[in-house]
PDB file of N, CA and C in Angstrom:
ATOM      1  N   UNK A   1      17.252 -12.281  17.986  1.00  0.00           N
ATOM      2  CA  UNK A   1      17.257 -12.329  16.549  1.00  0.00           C
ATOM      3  C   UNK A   1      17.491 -13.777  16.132  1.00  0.00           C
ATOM      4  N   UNK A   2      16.497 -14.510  15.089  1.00  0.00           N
ATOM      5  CA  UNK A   2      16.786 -15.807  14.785  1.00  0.00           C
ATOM      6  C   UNK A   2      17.170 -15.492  13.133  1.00  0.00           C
ATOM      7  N   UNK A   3      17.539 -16.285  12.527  1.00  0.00           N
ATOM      8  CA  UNK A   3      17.852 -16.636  11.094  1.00  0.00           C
ATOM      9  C   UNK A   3      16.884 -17.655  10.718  1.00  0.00           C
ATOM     10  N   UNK A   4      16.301 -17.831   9.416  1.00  0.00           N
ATOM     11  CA  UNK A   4      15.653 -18.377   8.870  1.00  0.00           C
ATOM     12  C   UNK A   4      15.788 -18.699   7.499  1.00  0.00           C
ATOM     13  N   UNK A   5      15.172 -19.183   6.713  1.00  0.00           N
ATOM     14  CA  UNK A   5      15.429 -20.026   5.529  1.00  0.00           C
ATOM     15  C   UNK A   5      14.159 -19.836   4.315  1.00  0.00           C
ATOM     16  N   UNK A   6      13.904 -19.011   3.498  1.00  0.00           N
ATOM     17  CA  UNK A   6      12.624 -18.469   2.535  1.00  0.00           C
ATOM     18  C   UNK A   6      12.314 -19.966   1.932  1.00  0.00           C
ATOM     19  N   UNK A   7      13.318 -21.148   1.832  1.00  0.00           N
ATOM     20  CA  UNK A   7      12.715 -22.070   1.175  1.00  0.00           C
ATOM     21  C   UNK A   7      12.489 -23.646   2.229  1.00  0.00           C
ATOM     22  N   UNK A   8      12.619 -23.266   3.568  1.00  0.00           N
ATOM     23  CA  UNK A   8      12.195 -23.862   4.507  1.00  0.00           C
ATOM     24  C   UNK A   8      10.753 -23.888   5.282  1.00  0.00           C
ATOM     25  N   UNK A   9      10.132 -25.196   5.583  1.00  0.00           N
ATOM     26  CA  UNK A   9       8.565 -24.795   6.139  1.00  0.00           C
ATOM     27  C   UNK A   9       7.583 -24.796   5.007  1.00  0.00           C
ATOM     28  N   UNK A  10       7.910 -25.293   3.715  1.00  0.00           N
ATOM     29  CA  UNK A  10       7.082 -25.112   2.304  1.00  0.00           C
ATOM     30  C   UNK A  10       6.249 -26.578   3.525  1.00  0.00           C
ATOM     31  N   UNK A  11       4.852 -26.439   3.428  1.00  0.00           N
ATOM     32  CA  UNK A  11       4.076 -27.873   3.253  1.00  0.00           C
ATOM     33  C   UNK A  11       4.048 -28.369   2.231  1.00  0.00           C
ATOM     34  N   UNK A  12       3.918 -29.574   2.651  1.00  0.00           N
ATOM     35  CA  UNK A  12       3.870 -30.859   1.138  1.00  0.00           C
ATOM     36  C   UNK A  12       2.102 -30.523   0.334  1.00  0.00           C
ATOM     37  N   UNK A  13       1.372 -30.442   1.399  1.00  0.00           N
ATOM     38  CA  UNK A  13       0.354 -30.071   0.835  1.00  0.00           C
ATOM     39  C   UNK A  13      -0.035 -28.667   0.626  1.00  0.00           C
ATOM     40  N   UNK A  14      -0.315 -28.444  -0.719  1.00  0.00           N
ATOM     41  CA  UNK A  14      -0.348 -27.219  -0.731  1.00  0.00           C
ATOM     42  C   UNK A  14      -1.925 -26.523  -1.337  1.00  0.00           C
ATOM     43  N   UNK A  15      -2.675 -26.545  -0.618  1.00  0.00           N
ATOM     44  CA  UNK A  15      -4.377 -26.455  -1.642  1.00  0.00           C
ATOM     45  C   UNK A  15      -4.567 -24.785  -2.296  1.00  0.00           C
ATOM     46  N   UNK A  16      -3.607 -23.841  -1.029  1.00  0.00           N
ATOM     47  CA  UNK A  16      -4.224 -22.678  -1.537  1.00  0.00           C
ATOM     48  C   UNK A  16      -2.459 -22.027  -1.593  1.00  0.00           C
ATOM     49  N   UNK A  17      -2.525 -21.092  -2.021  1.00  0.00           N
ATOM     50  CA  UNK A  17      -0.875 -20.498  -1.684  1.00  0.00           C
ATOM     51  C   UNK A  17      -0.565 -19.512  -0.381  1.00  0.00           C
ATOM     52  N   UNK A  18       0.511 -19.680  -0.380  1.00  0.00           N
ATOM     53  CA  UNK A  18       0.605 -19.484   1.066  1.00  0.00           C
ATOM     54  C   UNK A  18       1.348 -18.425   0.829  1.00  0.00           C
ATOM     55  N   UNK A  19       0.846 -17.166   1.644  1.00  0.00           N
ATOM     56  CA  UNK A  19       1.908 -16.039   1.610  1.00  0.00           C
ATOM     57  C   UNK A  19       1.733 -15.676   3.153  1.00  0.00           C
ATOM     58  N   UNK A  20       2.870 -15.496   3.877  1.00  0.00           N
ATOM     59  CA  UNK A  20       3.512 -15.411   4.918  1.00  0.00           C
ATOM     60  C   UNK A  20       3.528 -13.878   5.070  1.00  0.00           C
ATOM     61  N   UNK A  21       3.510 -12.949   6.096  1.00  0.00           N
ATOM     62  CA  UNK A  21       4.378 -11.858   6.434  1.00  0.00           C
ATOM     63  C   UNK A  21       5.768 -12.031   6.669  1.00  0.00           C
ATOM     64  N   UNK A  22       6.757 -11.708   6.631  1.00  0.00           N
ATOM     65  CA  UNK A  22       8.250 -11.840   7.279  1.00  0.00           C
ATOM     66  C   UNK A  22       8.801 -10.525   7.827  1.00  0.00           C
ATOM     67  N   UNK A  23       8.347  -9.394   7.220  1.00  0.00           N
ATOM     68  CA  UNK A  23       8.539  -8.220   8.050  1.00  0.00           C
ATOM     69  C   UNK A  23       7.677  -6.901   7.615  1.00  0.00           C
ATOM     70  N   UNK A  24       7.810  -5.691   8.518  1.00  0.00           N
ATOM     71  CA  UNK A  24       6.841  -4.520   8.312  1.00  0.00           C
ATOM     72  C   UNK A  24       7.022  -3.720   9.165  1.00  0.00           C
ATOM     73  N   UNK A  25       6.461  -2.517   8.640  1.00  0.00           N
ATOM     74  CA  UNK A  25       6.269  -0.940   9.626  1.00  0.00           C
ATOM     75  C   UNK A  25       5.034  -0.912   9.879  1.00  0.00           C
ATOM     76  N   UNK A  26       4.266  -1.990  10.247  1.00  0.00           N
ATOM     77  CA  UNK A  26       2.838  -2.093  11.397  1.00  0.00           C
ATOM     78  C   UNK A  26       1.844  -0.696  10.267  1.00  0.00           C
ATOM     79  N   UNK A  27       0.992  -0.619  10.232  1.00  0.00           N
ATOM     80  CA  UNK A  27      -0.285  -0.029   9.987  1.00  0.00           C
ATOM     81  C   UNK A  27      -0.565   1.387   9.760  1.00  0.00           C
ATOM     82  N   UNK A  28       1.116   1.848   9.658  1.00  0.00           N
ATOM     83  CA  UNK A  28       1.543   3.484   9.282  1.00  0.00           C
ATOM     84  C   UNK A  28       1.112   4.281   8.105  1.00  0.00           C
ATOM     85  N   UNK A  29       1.097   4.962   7.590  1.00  0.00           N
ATOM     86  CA  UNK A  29       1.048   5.564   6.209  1.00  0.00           C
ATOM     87  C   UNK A  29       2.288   5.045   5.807  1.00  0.00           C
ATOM     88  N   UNK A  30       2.493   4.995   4.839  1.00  0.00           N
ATOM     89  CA  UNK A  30       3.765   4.901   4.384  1.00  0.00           C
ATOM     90  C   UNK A  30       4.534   3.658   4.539  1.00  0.00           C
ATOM     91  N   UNK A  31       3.696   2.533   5.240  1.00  0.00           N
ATOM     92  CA  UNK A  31       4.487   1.681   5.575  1.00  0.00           C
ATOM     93  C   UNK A  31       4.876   0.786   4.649  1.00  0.00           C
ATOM     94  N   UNK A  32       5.760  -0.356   4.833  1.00  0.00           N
ATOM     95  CA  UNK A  32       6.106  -1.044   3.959  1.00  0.00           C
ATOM     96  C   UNK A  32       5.965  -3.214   4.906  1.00  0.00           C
ATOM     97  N   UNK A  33       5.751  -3.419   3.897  1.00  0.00           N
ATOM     98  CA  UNK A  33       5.550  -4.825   4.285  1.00  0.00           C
ATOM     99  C   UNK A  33       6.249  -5.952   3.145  1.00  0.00           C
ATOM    100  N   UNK A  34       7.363  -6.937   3.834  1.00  0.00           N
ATOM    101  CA  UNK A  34       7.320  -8.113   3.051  1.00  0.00           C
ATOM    102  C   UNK A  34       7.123  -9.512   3.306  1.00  0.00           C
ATOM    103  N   UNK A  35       6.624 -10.318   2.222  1.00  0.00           N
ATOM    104  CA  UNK A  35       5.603 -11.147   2.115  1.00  0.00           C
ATOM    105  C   UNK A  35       6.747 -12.436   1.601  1.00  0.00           C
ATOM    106  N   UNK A  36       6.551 -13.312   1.668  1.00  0.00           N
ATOM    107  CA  UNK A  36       6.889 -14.736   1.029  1.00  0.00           C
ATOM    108  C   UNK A  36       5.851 -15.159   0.187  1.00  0.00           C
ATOM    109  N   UNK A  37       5.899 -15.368  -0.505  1.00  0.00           N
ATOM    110  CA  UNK A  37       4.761 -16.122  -1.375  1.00  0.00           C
ATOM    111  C   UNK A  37       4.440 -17.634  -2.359  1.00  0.00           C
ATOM    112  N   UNK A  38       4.459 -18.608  -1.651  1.00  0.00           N
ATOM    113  CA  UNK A  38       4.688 -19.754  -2.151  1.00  0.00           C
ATOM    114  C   UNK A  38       3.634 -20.569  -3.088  1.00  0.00           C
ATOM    115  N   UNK A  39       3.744 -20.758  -4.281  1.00  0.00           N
ATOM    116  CA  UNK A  39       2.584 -21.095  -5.238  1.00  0.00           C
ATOM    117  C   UNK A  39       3.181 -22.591  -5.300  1.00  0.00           C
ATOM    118  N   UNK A  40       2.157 -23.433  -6.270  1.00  0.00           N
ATOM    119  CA  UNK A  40       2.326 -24.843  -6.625  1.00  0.00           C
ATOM    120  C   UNK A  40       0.961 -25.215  -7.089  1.00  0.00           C
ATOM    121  N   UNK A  41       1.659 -24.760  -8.784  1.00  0.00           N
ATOM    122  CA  UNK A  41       0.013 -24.451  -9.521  1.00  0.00           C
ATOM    123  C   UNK A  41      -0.671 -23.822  -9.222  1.00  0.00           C
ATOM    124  N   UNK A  42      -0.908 -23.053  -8.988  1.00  0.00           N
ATOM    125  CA  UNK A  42      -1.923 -21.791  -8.835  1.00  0.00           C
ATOM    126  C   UNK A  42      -1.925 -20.820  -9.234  1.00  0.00           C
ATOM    127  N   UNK A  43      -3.137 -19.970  -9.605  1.00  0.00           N
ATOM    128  CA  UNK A  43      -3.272 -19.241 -10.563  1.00  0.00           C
ATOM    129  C   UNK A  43      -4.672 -18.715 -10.077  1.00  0.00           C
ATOM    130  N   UNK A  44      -4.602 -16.936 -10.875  1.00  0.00           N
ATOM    131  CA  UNK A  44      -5.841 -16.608 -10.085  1.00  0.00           C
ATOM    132  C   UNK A  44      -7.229 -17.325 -10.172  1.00  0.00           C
ATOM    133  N   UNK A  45      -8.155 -16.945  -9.689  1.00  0.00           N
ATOM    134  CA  UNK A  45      -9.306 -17.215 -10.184  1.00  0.00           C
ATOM    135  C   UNK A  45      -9.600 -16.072 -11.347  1.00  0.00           C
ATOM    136  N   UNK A  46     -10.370 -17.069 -12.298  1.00  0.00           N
ATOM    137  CA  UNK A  46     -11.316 -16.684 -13.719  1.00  0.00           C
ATOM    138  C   UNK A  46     -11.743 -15.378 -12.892  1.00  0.00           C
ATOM    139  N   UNK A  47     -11.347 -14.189 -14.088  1.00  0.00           N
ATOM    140  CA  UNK A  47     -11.990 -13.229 -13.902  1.00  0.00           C
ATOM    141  C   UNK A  47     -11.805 -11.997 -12.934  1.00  0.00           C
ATOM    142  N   UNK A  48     -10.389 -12.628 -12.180  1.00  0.00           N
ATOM    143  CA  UNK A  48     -10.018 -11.921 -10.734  1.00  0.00           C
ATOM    144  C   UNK A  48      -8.848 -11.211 -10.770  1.00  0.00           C
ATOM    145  N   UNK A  49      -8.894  -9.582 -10.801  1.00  0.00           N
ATOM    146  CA  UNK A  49      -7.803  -8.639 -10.707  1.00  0.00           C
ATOM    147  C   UNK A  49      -7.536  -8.275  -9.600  1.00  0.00           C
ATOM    148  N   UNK A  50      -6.117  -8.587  -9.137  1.00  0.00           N
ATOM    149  CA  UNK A  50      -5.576  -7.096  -8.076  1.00  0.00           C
ATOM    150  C   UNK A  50      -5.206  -6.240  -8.640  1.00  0.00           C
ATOM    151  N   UNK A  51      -6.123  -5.438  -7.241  1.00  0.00           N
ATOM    152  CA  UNK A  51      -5.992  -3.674  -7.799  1.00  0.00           C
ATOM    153  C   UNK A  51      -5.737  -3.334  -6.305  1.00  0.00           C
ATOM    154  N   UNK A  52      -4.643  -3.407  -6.084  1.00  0.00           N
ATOM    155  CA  UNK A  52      -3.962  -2.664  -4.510  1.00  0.00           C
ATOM    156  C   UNK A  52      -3.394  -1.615  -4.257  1.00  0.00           C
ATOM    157  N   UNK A  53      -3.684  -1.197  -3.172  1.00  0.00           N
ATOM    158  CA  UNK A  53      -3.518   0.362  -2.878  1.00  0.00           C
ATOM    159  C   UNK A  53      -2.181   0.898  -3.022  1.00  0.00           C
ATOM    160  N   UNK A  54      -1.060  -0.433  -2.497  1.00  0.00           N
ATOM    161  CA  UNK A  54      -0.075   0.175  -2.364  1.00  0.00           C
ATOM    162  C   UNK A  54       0.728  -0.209  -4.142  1.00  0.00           C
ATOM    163  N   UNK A  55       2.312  -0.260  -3.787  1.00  0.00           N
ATOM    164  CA  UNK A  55       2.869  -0.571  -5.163  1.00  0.00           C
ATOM    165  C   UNK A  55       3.463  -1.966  -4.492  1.00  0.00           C
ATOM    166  N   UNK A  56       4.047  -2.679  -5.503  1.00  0.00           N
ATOM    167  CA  UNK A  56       4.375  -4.228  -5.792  1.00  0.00           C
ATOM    168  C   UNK A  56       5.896  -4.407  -6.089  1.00  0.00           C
ATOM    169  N   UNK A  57       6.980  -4.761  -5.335  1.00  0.00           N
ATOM    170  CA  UNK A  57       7.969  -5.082  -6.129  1.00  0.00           C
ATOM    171  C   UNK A  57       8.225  -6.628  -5.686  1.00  0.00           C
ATOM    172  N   UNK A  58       8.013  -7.179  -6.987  1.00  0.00           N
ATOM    173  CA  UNK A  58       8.242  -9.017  -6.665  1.00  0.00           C
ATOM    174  C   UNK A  58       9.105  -9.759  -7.477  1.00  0.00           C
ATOM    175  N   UNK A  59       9.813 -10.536  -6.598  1.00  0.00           N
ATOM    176  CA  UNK A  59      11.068 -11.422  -6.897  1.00  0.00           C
ATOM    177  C   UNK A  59      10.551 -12.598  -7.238  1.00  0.00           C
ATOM    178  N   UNK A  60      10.674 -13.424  -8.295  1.00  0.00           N
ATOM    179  CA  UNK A  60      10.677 -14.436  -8.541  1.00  0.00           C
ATOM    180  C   UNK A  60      12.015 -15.465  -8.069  1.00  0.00           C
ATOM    181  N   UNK A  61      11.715 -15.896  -7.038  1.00  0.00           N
ATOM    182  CA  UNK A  61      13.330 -17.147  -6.358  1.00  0.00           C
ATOM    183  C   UNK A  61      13.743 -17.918  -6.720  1.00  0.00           C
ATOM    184  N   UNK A  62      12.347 -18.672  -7.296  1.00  0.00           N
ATOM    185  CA  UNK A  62      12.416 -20.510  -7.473  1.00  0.00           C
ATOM    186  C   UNK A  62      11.188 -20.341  -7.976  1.00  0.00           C
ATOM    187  N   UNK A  63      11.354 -21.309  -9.325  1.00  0.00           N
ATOM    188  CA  UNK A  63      10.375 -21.770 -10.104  1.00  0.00           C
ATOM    189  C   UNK A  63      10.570 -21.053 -11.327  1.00  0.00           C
ATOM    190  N   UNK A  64       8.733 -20.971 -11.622  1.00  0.00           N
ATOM    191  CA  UNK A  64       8.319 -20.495 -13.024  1.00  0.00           C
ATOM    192  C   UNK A  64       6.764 -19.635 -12.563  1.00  0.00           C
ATOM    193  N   UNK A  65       6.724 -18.917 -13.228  1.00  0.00           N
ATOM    194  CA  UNK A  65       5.286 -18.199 -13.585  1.00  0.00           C
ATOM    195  C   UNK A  65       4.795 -16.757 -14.624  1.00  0.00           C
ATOM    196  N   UNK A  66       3.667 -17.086 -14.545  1.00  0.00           N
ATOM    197  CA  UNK A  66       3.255 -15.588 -15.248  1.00  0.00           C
ATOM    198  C   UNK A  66       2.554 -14.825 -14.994  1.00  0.00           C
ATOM    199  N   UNK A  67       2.638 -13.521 -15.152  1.00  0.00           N
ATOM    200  CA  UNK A  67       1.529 -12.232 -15.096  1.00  0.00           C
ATOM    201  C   UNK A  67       0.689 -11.619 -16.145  1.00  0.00           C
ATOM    202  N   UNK A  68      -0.392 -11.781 -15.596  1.00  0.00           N
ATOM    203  CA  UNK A  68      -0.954 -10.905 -17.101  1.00  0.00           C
ATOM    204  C   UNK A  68      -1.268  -9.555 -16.482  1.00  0.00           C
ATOM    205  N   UNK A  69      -1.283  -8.435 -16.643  1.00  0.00           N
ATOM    206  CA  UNK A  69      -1.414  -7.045 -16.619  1.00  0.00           C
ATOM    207  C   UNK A  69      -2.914  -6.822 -17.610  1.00  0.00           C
ATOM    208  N   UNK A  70      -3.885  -6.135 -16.756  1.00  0.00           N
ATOM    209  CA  UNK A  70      -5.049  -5.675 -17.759  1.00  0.00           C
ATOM    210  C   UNK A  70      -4.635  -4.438 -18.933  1.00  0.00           C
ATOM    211  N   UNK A  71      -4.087  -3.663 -18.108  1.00  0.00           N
ATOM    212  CA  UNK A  71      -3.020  -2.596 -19.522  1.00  0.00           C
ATOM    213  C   UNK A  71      -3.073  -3.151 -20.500  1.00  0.00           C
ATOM    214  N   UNK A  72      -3.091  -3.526 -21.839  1.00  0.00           N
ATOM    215  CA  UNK A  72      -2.610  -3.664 -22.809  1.00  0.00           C
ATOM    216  C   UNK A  72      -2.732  -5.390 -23.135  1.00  0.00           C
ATOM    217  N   UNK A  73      -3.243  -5.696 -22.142  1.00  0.00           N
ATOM    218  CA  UNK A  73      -3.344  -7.553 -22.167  1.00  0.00           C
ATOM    219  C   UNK A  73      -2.080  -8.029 -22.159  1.00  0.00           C
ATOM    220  N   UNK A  74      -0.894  -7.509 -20.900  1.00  0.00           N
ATOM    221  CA  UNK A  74       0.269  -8.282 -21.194  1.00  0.00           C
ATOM    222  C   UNK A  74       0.519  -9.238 -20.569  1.00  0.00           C
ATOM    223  N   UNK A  75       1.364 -10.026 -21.373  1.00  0.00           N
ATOM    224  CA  UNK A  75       1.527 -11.026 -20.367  1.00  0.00           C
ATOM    225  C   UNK A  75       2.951 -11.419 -20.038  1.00  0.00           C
ATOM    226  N   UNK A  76       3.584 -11.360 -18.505  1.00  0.00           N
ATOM    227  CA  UNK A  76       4.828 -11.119 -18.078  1.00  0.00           C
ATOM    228  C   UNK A  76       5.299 -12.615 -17.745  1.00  0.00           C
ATOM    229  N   UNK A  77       6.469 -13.746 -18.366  1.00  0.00           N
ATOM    230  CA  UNK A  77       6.397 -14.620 -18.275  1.00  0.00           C
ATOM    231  C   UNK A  77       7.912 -14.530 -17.306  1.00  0.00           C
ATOM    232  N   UNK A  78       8.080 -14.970 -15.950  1.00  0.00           N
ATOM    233  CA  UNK A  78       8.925 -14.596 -15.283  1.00  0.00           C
ATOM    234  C   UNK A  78       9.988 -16.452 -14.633  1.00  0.00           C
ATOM    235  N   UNK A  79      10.936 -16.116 -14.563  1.00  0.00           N
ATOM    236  CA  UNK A  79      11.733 -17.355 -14.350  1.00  0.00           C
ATOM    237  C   UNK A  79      12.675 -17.022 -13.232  1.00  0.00           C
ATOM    238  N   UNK A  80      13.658 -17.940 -12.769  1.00  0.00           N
ATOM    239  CA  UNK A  80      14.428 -17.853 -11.212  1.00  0.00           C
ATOM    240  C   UNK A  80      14.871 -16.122 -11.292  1.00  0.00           C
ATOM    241  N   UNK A  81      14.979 -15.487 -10.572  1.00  0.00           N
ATOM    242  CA  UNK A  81      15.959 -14.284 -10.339  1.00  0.00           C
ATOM    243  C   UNK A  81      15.304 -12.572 -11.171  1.00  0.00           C
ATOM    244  N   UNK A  82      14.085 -13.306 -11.831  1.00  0.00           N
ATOM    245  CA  UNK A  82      13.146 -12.411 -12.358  1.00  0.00           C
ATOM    246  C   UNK A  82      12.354 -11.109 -11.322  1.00  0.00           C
ATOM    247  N   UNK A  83      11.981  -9.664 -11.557  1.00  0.00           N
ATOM    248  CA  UNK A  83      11.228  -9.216 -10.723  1.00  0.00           C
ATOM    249  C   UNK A  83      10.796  -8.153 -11.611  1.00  0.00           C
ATOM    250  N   UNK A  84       9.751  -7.632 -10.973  1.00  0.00           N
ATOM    251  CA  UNK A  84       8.878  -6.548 -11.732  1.00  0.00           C
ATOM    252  C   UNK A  84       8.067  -5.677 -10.678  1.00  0.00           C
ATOM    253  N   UNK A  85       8.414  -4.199 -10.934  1.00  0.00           N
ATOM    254  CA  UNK A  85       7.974  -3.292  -9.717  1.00  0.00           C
ATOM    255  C   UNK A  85       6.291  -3.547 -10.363  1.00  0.00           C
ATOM    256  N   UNK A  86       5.040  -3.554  -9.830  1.00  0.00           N
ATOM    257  CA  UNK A  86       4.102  -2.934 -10.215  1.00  0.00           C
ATOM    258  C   UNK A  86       3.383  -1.914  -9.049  1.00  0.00           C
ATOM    259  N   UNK A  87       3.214  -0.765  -9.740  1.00  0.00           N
ATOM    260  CA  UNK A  87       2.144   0.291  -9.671  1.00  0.00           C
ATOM    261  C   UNK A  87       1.123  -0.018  -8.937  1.00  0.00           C
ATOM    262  N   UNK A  88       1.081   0.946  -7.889  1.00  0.00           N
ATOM    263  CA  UNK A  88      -0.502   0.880  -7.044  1.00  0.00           C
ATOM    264  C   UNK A  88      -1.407   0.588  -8.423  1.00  0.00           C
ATOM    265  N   UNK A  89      -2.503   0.191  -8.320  1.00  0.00           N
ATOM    266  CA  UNK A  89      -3.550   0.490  -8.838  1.00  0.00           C
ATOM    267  C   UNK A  89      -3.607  -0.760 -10.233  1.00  0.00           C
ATOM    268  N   UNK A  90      -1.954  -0.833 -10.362  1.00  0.00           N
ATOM    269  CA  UNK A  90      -2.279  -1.964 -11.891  1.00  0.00           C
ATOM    270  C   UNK A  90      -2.853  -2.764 -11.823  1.00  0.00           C
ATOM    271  N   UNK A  91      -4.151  -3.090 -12.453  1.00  0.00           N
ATOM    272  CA  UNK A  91      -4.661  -4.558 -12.161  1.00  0.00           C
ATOM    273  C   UNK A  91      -3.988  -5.520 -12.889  1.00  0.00           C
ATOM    274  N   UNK A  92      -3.795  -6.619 -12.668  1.00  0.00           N
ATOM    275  CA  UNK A  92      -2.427  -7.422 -12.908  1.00  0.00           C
ATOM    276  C   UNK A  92      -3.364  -9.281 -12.276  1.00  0.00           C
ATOM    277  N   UNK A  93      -3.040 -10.099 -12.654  1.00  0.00           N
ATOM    278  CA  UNK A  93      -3.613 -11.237 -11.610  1.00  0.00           C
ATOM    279  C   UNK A  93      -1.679 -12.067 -12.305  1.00  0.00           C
ATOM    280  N   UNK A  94      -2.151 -13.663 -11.604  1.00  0.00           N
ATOM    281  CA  UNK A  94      -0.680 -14.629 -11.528  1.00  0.00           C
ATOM    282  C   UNK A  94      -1.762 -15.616 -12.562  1.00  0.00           C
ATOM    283  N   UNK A  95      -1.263 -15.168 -14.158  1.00  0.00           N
ATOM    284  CA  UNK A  95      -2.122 -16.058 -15.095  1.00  0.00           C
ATOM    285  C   UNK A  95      -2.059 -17.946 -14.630  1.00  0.00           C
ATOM    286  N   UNK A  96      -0.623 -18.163 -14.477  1.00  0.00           N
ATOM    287  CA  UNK A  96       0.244 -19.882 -14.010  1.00  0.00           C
ATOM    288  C   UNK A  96       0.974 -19.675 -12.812  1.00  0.00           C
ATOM    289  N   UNK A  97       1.241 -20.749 -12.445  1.00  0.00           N
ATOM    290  CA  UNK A  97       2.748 -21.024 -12.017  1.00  0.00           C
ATOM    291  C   UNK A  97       3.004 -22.540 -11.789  1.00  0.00           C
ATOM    292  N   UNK A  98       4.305 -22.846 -11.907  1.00  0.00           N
ATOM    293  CA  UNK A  98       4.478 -23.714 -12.031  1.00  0.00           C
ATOM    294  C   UNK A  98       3.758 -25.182 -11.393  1.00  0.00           C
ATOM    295  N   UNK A  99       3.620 -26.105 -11.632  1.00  0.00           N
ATOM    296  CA  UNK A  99       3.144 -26.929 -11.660  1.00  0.00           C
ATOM    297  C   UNK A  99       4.190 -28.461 -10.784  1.00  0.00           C
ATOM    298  N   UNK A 100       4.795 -28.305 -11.218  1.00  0.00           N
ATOM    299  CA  UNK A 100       6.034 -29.985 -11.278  1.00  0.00           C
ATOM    300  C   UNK A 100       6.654 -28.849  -9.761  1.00  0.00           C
ATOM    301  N   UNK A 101       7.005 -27.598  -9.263  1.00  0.00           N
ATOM    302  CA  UNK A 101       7.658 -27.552  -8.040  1.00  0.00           C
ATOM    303  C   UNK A 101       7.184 -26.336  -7.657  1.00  0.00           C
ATOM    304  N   UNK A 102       7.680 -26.019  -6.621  1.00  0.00           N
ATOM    305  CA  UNK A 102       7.318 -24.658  -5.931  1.00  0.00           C
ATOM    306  C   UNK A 102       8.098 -23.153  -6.103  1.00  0.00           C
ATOM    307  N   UNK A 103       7.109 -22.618  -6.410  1.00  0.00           N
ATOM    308  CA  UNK A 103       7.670 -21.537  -7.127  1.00  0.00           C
ATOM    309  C   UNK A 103       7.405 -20.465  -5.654  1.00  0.00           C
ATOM    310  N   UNK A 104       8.685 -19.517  -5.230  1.00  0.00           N
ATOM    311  CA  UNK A 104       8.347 -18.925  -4.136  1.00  0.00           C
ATOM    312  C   UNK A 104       8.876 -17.508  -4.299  1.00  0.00           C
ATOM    313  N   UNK A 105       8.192 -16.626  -3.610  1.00  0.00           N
ATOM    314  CA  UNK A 105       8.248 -15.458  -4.236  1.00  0.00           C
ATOM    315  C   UNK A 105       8.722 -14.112  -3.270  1.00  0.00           C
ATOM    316  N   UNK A 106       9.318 -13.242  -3.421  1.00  0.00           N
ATOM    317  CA  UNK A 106       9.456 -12.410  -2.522  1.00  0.00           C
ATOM    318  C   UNK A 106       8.958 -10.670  -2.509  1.00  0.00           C
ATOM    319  N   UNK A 107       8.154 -10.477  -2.209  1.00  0.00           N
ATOM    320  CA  UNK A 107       6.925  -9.308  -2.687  1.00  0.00           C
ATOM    321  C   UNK A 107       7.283  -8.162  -1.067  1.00  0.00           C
ATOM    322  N   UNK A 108       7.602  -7.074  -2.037  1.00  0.00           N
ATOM    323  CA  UNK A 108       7.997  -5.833  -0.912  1.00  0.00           C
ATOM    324  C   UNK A 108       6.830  -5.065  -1.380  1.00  0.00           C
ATOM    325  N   UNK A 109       5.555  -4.560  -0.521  1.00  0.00           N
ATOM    326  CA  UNK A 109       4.543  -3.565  -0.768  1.00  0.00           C
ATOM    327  C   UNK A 109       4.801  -2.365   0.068  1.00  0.00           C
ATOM    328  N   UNK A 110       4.829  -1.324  -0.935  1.00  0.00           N
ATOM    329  CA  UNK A 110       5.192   0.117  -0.256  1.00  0.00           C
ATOM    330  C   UNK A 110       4.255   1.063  -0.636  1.00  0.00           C
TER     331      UNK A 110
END
């Protein structure tokens, strides 16, 4: 068993965002998986919804960003210690995120 660090290993360069596995129940029904997710400016592409099978619960750690939800055109503006379960199926995209530092994220899919 090692210990590790969610805000250690960020690259300086960052072109695309980087989301990591860190743990999971392998390829089960039912399984569950969590993700690291490190942005720096980025934002979806024009026009581009996730619509995933499973459900979404994500931690905002560090930084800044936002969600827009196709529902209702909302838009979820989230800051350090922020999280929001979403629903299989919500289409949802990451409208921003911060820009000036790294915003890193912690996403449990069940």
């Amino acid at each position: 068993m090692e210990a590790s660090n969610l805000f250690t290993g960020i690259p300086a360069d960052l072109p695309q965002e980087l989301m990591q596995t860190l743990a999971g129940t392998g390829n089960t029904p039912g399984r569950v998986r969590i993700e690291r997710i490190v942005s720096r400016g980025h934002a979806s592409p024009p026009g581009f919804w996730y619509d995933q099978a499973e459900h979404e619960w994500v931690l905002l750690l560090k930084g800044r960003a936002a969600l827009r939800f196709e529902s209702g055109d909302r838009l979820l503006e989230m800051g350090e210690g922020d999280y929001v379960n979403i629903p299989a199926h919500e289409r949802h995209r990451v409208e921003w995120t911060a820009a000036d530092t790294e915003t890193v994220w912690l996403a449990v899919f069940y």
